[in-house]
Protein backbone atom coordinates (compact mmCIF):
# COMPACT_ATOMS: atom_id res chain seq x y z
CA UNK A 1 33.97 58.09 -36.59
CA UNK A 2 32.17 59.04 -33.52
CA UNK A 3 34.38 61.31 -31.12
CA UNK A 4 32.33 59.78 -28.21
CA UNK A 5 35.01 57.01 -28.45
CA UNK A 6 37.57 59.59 -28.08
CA UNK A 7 35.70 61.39 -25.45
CA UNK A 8 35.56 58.36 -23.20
CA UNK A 9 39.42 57.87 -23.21
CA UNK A 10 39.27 61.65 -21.91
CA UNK A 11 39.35 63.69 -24.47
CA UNK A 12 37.16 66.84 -24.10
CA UNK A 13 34.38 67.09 -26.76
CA UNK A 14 36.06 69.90 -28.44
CA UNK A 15 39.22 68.04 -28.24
CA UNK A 16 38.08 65.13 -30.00
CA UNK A 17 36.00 66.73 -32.60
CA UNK A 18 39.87 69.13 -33.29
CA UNK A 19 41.44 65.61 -33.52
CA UNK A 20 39.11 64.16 -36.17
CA UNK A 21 39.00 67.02 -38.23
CA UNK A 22 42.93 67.05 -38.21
CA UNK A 23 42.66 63.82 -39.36
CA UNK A 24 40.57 64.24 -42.25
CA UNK A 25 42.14 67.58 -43.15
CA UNK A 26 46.29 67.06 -43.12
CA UNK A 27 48.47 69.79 -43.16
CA UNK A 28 45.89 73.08 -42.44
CA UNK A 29 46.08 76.30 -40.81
CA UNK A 30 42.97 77.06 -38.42
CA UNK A 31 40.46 78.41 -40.40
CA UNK A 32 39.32 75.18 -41.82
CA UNK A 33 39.99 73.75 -38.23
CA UNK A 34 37.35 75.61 -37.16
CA UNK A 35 34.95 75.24 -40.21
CA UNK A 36 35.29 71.72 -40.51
CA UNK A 37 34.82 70.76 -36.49
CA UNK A 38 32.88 73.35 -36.13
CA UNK A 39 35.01 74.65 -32.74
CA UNK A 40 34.39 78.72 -32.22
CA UNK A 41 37.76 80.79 -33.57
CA UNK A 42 38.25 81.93 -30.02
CA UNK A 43 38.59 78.16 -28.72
CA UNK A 44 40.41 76.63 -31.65
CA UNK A 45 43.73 77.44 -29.94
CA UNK A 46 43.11 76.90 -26.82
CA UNK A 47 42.64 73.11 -28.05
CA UNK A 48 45.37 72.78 -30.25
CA UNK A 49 47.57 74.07 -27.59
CA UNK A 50 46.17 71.00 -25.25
CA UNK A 51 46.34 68.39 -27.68
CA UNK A 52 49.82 69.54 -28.49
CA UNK A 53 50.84 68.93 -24.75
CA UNK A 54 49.02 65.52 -25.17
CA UNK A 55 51.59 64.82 -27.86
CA UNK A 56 48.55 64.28 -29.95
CA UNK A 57 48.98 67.33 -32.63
CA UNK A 58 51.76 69.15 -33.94
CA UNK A 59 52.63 72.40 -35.99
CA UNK A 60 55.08 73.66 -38.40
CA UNK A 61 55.80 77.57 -39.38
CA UNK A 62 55.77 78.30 -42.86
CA UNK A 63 56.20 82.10 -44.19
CA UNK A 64 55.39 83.09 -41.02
CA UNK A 65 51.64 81.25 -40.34
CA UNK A 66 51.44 78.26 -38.14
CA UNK A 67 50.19 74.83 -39.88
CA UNK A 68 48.92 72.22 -37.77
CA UNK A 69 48.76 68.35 -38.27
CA UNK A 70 47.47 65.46 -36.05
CA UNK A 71 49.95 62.87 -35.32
CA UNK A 72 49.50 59.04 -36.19
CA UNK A 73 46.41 57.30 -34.11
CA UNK A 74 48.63 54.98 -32.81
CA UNK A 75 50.27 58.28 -30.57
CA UNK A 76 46.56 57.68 -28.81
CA UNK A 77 47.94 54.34 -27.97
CA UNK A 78 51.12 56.11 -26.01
CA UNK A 79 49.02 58.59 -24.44
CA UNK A 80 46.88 55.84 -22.49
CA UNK A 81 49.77 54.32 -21.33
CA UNK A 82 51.41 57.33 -19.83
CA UNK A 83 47.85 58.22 -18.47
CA UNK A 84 47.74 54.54 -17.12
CA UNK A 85 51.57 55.26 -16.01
CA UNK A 86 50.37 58.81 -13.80
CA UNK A 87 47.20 56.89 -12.61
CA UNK A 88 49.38 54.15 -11.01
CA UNK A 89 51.60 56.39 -9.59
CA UNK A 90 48.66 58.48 -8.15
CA UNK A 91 47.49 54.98 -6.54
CA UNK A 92 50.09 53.76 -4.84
CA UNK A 93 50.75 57.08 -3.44
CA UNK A 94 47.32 57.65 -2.16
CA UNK A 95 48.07 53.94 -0.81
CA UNK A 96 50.49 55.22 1.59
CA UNK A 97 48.53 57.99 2.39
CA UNK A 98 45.36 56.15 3.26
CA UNK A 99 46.92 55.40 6.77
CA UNK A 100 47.71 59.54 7.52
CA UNK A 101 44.19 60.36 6.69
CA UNK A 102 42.51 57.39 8.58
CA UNK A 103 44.88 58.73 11.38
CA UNK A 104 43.65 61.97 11.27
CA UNK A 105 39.76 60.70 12.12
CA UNK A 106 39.05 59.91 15.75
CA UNK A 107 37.01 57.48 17.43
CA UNK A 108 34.66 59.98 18.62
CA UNK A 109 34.86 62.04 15.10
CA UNK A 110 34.07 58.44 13.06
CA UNK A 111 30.56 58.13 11.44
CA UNK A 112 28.54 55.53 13.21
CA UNK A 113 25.64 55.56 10.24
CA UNK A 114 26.01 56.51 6.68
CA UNK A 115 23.65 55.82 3.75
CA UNK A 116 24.80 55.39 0.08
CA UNK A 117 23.46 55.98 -3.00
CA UNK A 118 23.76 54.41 -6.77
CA UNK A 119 25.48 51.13 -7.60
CA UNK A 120 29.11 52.48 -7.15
CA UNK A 121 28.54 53.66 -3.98
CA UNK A 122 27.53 50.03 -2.56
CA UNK A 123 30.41 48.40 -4.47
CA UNK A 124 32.72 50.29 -2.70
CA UNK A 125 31.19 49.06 0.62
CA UNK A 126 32.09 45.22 -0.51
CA UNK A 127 35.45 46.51 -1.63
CA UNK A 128 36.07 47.88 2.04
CA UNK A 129 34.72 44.48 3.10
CA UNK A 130 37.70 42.67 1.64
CA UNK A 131 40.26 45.18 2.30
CA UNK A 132 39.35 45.35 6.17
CA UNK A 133 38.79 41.98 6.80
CA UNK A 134 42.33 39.43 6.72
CA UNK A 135 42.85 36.25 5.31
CA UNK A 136 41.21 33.28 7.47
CA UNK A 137 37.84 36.18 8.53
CA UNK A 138 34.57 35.63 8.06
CA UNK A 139 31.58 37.43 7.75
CA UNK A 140 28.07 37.30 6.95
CA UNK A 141 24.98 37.78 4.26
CA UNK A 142 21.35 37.19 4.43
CA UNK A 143 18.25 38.18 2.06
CA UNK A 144 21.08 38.04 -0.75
CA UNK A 145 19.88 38.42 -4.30
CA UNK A 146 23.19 40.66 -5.87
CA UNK A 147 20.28 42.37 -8.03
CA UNK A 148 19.91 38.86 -10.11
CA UNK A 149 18.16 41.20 -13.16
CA UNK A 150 21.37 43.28 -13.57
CA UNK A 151 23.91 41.91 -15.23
CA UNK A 152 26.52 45.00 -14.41
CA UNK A 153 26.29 44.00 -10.64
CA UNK A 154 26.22 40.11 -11.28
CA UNK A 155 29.44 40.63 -13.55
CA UNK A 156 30.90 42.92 -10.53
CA UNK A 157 30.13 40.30 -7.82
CA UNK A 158 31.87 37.71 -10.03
CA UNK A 159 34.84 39.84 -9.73
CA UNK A 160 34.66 40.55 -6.07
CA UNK A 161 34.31 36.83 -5.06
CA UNK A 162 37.26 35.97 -7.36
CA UNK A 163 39.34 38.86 -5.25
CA UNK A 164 37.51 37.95 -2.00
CA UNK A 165 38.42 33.93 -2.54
CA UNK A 166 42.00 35.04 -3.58
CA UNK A 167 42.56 36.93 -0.01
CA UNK A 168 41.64 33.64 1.80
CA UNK A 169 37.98 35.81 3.27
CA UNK A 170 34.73 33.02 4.04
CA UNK A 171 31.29 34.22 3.86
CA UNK A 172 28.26 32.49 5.29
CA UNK A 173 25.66 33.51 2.55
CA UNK A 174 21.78 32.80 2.72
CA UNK A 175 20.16 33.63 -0.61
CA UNK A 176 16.56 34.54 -1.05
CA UNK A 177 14.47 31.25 -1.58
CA UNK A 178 13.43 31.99 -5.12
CA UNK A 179 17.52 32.55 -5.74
CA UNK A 180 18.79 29.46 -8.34
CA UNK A 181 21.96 30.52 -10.58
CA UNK A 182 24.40 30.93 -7.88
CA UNK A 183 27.56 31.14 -9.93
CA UNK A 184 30.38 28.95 -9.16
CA UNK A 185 33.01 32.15 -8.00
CA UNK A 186 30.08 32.56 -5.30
CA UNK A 187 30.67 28.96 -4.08
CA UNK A 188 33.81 28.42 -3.13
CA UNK A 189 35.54 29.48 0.45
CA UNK A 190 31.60 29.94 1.02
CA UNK A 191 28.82 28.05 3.21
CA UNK A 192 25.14 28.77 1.30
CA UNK A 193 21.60 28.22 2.63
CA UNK A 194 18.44 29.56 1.50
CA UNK A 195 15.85 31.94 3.64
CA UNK A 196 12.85 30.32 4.50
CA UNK A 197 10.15 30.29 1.99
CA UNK A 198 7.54 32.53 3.04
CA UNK A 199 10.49 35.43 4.25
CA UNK A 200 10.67 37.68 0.48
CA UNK A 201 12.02 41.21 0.74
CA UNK A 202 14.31 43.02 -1.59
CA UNK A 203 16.55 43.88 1.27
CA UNK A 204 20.57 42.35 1.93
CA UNK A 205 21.80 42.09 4.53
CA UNK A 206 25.88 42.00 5.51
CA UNK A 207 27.37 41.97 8.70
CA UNK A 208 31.40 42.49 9.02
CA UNK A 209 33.40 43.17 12.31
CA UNK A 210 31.08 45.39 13.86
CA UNK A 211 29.36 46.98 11.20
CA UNK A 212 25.89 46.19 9.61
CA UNK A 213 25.04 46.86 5.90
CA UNK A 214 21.51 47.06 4.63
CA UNK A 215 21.42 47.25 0.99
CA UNK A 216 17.56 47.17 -1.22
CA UNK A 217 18.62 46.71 -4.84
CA UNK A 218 15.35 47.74 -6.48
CA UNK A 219 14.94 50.90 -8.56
CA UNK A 220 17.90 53.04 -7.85
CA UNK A 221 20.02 50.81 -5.50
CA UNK A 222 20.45 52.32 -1.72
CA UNK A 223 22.45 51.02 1.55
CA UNK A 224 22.56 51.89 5.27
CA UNK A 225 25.68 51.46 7.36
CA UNK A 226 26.07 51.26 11.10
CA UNK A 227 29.07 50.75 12.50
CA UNK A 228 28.09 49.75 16.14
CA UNK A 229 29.47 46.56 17.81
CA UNK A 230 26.47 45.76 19.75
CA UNK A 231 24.05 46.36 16.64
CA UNK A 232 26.45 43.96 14.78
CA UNK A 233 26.24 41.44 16.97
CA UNK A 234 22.70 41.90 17.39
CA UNK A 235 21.98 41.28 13.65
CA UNK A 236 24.69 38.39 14.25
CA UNK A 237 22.49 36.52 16.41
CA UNK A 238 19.64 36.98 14.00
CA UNK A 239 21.49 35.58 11.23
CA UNK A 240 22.58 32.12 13.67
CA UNK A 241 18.33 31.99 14.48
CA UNK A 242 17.96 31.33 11.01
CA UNK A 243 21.37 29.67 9.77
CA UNK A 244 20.77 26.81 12.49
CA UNK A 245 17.53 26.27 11.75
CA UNK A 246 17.61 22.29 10.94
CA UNK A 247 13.65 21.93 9.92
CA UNK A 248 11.72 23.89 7.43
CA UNK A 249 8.56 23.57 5.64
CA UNK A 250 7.77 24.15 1.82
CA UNK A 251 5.08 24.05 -0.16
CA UNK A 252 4.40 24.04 -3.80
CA UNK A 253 6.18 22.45 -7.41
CA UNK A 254 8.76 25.14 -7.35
CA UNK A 255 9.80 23.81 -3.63
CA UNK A 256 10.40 20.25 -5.51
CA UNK A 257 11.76 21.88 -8.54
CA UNK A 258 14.39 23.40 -5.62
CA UNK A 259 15.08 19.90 -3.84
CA UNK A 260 15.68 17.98 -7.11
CA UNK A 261 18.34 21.27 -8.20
CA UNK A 262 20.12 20.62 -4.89
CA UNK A 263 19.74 16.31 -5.25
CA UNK A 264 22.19 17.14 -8.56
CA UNK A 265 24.52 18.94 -6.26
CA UNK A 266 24.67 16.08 -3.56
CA UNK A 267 25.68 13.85 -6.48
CA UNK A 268 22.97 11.06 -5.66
CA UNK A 269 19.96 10.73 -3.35
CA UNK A 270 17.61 7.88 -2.25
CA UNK A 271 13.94 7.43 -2.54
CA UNK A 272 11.39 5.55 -0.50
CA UNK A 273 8.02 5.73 -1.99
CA UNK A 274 8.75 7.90 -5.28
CA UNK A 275 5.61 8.00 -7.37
CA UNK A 276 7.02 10.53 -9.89
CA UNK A 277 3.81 12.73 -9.52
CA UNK A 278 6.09 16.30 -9.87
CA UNK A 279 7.11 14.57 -12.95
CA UNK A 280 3.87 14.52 -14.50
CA UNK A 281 3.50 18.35 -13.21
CA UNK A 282 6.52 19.40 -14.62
CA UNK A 283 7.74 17.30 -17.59
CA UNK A 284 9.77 20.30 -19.32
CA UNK A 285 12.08 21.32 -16.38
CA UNK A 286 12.36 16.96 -15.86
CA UNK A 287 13.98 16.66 -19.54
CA UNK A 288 16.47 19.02 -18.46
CA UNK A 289 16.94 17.54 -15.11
CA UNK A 290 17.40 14.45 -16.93
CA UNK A 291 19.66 15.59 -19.05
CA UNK A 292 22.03 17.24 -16.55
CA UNK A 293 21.89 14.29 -14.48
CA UNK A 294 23.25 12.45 -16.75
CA UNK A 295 26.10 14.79 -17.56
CA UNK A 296 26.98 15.07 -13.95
CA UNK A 297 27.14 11.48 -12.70
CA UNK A 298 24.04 11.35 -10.73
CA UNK A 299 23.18 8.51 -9.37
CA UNK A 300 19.94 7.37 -7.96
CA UNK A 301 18.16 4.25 -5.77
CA UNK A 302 14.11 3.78 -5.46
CA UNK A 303 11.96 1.66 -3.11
CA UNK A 304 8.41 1.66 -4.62
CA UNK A 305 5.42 -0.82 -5.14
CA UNK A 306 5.29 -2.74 -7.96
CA UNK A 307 2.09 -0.56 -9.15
CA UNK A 308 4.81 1.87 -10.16
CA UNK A 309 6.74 0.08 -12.94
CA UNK A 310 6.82 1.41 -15.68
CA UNK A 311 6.78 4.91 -14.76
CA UNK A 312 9.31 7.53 -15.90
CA UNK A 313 10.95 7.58 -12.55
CA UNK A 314 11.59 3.63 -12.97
CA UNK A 315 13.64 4.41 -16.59
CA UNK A 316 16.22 7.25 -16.00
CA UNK A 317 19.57 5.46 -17.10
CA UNK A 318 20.43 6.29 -13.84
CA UNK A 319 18.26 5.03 -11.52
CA UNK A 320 18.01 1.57 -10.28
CA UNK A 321 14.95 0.57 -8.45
CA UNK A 322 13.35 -2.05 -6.49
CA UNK A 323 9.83 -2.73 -5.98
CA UNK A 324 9.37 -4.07 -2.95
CA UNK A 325 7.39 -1.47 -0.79
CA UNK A 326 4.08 -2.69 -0.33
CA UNK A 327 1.04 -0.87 -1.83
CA UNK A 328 -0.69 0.07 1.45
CA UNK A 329 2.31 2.56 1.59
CA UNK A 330 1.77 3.98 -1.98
CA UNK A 331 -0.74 6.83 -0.77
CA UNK A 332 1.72 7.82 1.94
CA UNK A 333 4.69 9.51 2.59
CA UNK A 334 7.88 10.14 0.14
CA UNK A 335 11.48 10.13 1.73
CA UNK A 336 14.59 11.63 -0.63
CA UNK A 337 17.89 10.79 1.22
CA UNK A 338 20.99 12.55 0.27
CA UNK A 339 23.51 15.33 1.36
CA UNK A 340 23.06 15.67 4.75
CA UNK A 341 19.14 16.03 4.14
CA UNK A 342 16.13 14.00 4.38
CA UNK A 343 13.12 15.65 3.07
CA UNK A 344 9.78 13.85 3.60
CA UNK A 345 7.05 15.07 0.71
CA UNK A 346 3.37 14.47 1.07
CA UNK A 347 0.57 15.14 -1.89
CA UNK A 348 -2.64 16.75 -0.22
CA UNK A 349 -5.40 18.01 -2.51
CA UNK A 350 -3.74 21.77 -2.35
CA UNK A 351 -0.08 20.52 -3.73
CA UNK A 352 2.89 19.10 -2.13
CA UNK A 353 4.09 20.32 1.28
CA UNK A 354 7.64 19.40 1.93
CA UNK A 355 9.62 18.76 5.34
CA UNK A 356 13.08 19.39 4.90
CA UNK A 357 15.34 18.28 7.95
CA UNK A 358 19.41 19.09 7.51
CA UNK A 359 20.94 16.91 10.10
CA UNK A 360 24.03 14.80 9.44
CA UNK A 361 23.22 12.31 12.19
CA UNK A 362 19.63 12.04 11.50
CA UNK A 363 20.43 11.76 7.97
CA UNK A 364 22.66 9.02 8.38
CA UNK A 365 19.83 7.28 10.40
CA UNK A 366 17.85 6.91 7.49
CA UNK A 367 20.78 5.92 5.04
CA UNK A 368 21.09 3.27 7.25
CA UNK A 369 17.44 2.11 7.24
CA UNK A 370 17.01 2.87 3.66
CA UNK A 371 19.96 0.48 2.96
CA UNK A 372 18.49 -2.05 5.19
CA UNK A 373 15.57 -2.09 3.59
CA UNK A 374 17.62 -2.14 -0.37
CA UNK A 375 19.57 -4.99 1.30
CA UNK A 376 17.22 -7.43 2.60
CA UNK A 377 13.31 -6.50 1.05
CA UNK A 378 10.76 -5.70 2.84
CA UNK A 379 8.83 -7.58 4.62
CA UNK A 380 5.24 -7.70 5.92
């Protein structure tokens, strides 16, 4: 058996190596301790002595020499829990004194910057995040990526938004363009956007109350901290530039592979004009876009000339179309209704470029023509 196991429940090395050769031995005085774990003489009893007061060896006298024994495994069992008994304990009275020593600091003697180091270090800045702010608060995140390659830090984020959700905290989140598998825990009690296209840097950013976070998550993981109201609020209004920004422009196949990903989240979207060119691009990622469309309920209408039947994007078993646009319009523009977005796509020689517009009203607008024009035809 490796004593690493044993080591991590914390058990020294020489402990755990005593232990196993115990084990194996029964009944023994120490010089075949000491030959079979290969512990020096002059350390044997030091050990025994501590695994004795861990209740994990004991020792009987016989004609005056001292035989030792290790007691069942399952004793390893009762020694966790009374270590998970004293560590509980510890907590909750380092709870109470958490107060006293935040007492003790004054305003003048608080750090205003601080920079962290390593992983742990910038978890424990989104666990102070959640035990500062109070159920109902809010705060903020830009450039966010949670270091998408690690699966340590995406398990630990899954954890903190199931804690952070449970507290009743909202976060305003906008993800790094190229960001797609936004786990669900992320989602809820949350509002999510996306930074514009052409903005990539491995930097997060996280304002709370009045303190600013910048975290970069490459190599070894790093963050900066200042805790200045007027910096905060400064960052704040940087954040609202881009969060109310209603129009953006995208280029590209992966900028359509984006707006048919969020068309399956809207639950249904309208075309005017579809010509299923991206699906002849990108056939692969359309089989499973099919496929999850299907399993999800998505429903979808198309205006196109007749020119089109036929076509792929005629035959999804979800898609009802009509072809009644006329053909002059079939070298034009493309308009995908749904959400609270209308996107208008255009094919130039170089690729797509893509207008996206998020604006309930004007949105509406052009449900309202589009089902005109389902409604009656069109008309020349």
């Amino acid at each position: 058996m490796n004593t690493k196991i044993l080591q991590g429940i914390g058990l020294t090395e020489g402990e755990s190596k005593v232990y196993m050769a115990l084990l194996e031995l029964g009944t023994t005085t120490t010089g075949p301790i000491v030959k079979k774990s290969g512990v020096s003489a002059s350390k044997v009893y030091e050990i025994l002595n501590k695994l004795t007061d861990k209740g994990l060896v004991s020792h009987i006298i016989q004609a005056k020499t001292k035989y030792f024994r290790a007691a069942d495994p399952e004793r390893i069992v009762d020694y966790l829990d009374e270590k998970e008994k004293e560590i509980a304990d510890k907590k909750e009275e380092m709870k109470k004194l958490v107060p006293e020593l935040k007492a003790v600091l004054t305003e003048k003697e608080r750090r205003e910057a601080e920079v962290i180091e390593g992983r742990k270090g910038i978890e424990n800045i989104f666990r102070n995040i959640i035990s500062e702010l109070k159920k109902g608060d809010e705060y903020y995140m830009m450039g966010a990526n949670y270091g998408e390659e690690d699966e340590a830090i995406k398990r630990f984020f899954e954890e903190y938004h199931a804690e952070r959700i449970k507290k009743g905290i909202k976060v305003r989140i906008m993800f790094n363009y190229d960001v797609k598998d936004i786990v669900e825990p992320i989602k809820r009690l949350s509002e999510i956007k996306n930074m514009p296209q052409d903005i990539k840097t491995p930097m997060q950013i996280v304002i709370w109350k009045d303190n600013i976070t910048i975290i970069i998550w490459q190599n070894k993981p790093m963050a900066f901290t200042v805790s200045n109201k007027n910096i905060a609020d400064s960052f704040k209004a940087y954040f609202d530039s881009y969060w109310s920004q209603e129009t953006k422009v995208l280029r590209g196949l992966d900028a359509i592979e984006r707006i048919f990903d969020e068309m399956l989240e809207a639950g249904q979207c309208d075309f005017i004009g579809a010509r299923g060119y991206f699906m002849d691009k990108r056939p692969d990622y359309i089989n499973e876009w099919e496929k999850k469309a299907i399993r999800t309920g998505f429903k979808m209408r198309n205006i196109v000339d007749p020119d089109i039947k036929g076509h792929r994007i005629t035959a999804f078993p979800f898609v009802e179309t009509k072809y009644t646009l006329p053909k002059e319009f079939s070298t034009l523009s493309v308009f995908w209704i749904y959400g609270s977005r209308v996107v208008i796509s255009n094919w130039m020689q170089e690729g797509p470029i893509i207008v996206v517009i998020e604006n309930k009203q004007l949105h509406d607008m052009y449900q309202e023509q589009f089902n005109l024009l389902w409604d009656k035809g069109i008309r020349m």
